[in-house]
Protein backbone atom coordinates (compact mmCIF):
# COMPACT_ATOMS: atom_id res chain seq x y z
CA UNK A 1 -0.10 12.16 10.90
CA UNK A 2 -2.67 10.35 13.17
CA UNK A 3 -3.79 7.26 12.47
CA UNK A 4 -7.72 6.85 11.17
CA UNK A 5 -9.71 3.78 10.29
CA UNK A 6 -11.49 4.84 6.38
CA UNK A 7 -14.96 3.90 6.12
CA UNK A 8 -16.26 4.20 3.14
CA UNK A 9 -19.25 6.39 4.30
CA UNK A 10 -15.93 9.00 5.28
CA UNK A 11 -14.14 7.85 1.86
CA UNK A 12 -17.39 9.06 0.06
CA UNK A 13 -19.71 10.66 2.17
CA UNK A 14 -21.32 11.58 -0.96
CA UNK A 15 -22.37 7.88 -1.38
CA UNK A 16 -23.56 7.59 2.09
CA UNK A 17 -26.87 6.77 1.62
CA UNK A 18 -26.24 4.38 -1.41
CA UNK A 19 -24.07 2.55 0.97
CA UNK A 20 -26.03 1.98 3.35
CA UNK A 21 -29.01 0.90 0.63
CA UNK A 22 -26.66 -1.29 -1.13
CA UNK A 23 -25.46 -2.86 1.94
CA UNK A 24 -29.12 -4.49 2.61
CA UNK A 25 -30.21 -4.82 -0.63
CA UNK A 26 -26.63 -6.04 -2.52
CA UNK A 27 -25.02 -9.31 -1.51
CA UNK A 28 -22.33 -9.16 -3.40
CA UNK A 29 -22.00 -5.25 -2.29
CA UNK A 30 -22.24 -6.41 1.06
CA UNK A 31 -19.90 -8.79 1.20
CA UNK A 32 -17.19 -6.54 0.03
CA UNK A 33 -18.06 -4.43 2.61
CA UNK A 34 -17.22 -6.58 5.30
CA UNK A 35 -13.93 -7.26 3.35
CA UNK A 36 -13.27 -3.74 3.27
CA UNK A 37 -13.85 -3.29 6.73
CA UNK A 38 -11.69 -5.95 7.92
CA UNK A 39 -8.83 -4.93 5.89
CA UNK A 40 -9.15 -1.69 7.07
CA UNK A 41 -9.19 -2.73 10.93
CA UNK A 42 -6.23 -4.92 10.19
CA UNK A 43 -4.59 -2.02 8.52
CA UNK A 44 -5.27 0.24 11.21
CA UNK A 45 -3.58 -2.51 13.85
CA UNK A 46 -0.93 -3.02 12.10
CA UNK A 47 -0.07 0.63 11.78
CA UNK A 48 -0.91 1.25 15.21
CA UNK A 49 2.18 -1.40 16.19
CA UNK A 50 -0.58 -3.23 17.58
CA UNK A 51 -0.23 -6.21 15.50
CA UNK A 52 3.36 -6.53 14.44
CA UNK A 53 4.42 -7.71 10.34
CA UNK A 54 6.26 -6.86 7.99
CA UNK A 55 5.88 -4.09 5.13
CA UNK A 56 5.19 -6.21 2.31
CA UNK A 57 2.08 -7.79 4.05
CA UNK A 58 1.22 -4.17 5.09
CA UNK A 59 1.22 -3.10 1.50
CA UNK A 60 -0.22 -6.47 0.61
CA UNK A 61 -3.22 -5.63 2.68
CA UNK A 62 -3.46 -1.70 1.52
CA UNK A 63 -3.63 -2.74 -2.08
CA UNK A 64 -5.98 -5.20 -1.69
CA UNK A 65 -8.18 -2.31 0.25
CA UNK A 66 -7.67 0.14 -2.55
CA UNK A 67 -9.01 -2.87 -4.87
CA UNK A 68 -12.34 -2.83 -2.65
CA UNK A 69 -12.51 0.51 -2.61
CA UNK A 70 -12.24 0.71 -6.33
CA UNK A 71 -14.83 -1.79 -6.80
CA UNK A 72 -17.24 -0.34 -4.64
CA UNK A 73 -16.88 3.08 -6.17
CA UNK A 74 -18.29 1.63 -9.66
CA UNK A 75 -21.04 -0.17 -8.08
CA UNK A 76 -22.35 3.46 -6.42
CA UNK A 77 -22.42 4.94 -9.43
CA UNK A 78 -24.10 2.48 -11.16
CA UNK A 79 -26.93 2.19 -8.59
CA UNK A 80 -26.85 6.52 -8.31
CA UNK A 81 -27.91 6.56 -11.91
């Protein structure tokens, strides 16, 4: 399976202009946004062999993603409604 970095406008394209409205307008949205991203770049690097740890951290980091992830889902539906 190739590897893929998973923006959240791909995770939910559905979403994709909520994102990008809640990404100006939402600090707190915001800033899990660029937590999200960075998690998933690290992800990616690590997966890639390109940065080298072990699988705990790895599953550390994908968990902690999935917890962003989660949290941003709730906050587009509340500001869809």
């Amino acid at each position: 399976m190739p590897l893929t970095h998973h923006p959240l406008v791909k995770e939910f394209p559905e979403y994709k202009e909520q994102i990008h409205d809640l990404k100006i307008k939402d600090n707190h949205f915001s800033k899990l946004m660029k937590q999200y991203e960075e998690l998933d770049k690290q992800v990616f690097r690590i997966e890639s062999d390109a940065e080298p740890t072990s699988d705990d951290f790895l599953r550390d980091l994908k968990k902690k993603r999935l917890k962003i992830k989660m949290i941003s889902i709730i906050l587009l539906k509340k500001h869809k409604q």
